[in-house]
C-alpha atoms as a PDB file:
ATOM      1  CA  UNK A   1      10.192  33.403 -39.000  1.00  0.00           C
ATOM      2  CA  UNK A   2       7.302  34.216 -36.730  1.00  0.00           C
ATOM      3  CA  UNK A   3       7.228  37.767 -38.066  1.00  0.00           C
ATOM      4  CA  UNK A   4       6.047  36.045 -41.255  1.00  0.00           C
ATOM      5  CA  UNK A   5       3.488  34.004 -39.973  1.00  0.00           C
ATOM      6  CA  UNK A   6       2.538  37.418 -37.967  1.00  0.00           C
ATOM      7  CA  UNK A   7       2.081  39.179 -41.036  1.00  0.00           C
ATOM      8  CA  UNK A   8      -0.342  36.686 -42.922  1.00  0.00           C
ATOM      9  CA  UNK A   9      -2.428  36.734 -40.090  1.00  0.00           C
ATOM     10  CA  UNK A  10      -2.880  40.244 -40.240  1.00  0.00           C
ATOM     11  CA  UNK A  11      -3.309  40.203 -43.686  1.00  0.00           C
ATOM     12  CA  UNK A  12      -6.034  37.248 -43.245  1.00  0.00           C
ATOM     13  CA  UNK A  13      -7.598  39.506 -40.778  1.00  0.00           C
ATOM     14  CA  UNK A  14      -7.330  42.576 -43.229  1.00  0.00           C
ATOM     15  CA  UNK A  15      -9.479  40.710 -45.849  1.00  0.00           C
ATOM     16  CA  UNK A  16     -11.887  39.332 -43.578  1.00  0.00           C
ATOM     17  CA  UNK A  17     -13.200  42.816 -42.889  1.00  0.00           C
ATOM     18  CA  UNK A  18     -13.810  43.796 -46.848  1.00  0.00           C
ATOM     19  CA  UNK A  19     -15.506  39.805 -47.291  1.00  0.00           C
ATOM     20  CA  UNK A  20     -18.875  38.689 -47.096  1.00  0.00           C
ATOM     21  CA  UNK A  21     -20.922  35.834 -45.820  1.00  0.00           C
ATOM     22  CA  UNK A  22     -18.842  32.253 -45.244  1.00  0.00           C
ATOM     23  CA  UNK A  23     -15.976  33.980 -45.945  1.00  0.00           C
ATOM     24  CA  UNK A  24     -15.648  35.740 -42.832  1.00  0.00           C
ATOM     25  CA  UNK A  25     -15.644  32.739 -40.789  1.00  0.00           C
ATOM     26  CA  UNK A  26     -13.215  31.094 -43.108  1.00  0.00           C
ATOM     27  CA  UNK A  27     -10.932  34.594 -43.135  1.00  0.00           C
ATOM     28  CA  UNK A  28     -10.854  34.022 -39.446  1.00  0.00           C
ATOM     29  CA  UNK A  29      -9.835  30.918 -39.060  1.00  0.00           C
ATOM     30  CA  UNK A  30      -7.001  31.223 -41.199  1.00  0.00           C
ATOM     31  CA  UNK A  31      -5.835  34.299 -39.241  1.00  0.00           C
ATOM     32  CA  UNK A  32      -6.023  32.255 -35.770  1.00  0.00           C
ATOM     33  CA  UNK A  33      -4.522  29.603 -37.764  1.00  0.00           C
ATOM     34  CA  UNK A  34      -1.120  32.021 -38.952  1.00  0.00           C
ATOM     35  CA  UNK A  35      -0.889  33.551 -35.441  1.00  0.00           C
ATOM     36  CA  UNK A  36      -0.984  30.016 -33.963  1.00  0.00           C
ATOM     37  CA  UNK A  37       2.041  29.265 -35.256  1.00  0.00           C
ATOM     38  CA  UNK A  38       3.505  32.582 -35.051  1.00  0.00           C
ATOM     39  CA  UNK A  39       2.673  31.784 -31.044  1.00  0.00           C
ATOM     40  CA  UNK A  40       4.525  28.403 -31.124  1.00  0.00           C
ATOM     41  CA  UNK A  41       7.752  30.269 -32.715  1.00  0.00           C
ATOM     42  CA  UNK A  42       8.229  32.895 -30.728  1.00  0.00           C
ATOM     43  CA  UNK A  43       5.412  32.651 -27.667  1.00  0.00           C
ATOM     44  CA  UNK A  44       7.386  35.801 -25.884  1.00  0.00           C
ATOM     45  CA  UNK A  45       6.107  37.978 -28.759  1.00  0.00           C
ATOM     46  CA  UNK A  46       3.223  40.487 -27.738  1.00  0.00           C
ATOM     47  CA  UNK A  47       2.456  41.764 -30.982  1.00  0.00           C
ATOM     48  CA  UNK A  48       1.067  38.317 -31.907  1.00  0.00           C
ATOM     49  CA  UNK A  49      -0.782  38.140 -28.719  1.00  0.00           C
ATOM     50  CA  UNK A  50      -2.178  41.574 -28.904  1.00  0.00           C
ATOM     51  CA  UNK A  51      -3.367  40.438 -32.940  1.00  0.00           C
ATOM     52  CA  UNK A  52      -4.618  37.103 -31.559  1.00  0.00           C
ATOM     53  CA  UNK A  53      -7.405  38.878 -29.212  1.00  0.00           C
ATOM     54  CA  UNK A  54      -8.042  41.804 -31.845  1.00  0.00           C
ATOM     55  CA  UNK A  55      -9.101  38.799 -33.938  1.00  0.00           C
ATOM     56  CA  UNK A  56     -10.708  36.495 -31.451  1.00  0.00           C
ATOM     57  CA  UNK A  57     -13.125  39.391 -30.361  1.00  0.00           C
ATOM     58  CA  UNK A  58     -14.033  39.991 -33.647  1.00  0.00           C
ATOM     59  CA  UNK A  59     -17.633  39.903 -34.837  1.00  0.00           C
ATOM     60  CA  UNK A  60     -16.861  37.519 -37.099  1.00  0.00           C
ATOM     61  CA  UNK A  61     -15.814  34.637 -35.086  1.00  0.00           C
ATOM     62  CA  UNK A  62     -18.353  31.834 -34.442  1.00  0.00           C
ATOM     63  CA  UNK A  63     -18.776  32.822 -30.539  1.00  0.00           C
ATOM     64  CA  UNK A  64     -16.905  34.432 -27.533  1.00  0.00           C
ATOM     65  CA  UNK A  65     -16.173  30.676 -25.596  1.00  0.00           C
ATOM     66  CA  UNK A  66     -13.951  29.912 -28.224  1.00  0.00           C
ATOM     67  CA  UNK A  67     -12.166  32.967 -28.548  1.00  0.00           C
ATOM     68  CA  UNK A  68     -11.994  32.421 -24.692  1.00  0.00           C
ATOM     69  CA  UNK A  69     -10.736  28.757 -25.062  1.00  0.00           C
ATOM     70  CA  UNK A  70      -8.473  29.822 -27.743  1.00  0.00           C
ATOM     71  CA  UNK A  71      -6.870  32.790 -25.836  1.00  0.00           C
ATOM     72  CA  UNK A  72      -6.446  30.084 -22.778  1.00  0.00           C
ATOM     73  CA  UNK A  73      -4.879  27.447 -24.650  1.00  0.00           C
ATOM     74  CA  UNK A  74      -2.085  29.523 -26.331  1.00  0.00           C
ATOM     75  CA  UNK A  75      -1.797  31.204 -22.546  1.00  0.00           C
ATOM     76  CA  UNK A  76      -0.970  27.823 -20.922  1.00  0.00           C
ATOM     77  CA  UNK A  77       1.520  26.921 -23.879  1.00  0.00           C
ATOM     78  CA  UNK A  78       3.639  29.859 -23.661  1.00  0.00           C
ATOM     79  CA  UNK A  79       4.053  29.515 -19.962  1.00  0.00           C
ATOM     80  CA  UNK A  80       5.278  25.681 -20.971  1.00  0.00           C
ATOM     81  CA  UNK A  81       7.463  27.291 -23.390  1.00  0.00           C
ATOM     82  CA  UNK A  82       9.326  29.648 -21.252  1.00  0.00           C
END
């Protein structure tokens, strides 16, 4: 099941690069949104982590604290996962 949510996020992150204007942001935040929960389902999963910091380091994003405070908050749930 987290292969699904995996692949709407890239596909969220797919479209945000042929968008314009608000919808970038908006793009983005469903991506982060899909790989979320692809992170909660199977946190062991690197493919979602290496799609989570493609996506956080993205121009798009609003700035780099929250893709840092993102990146740390799904780090310090997977090690209470395991």
């Amino acid at each position: 099941m987290s292969v699904l949510w995996h692949d709407l996020g890239v596909c969220y992150y797919h479209l945000m690069k042929v968008v314009e204007g608000h919808s970038v942001k908006l793009m983005a935040g469903k991506c982060v949104e899909s790989l979320k929960q692809a992170l909660m389902l199977d946190p062991s999963n690197h493919s979602h982590w290496n799609v989570l910091g493609v996506i956080t380091a993205h121009p798009g994003r609003s700035s780099a604290m929250c893709s840092l405070v993102i990146c740390h908050k799904f780090i310090c749930l997977s090690y209470h996962v395991e």
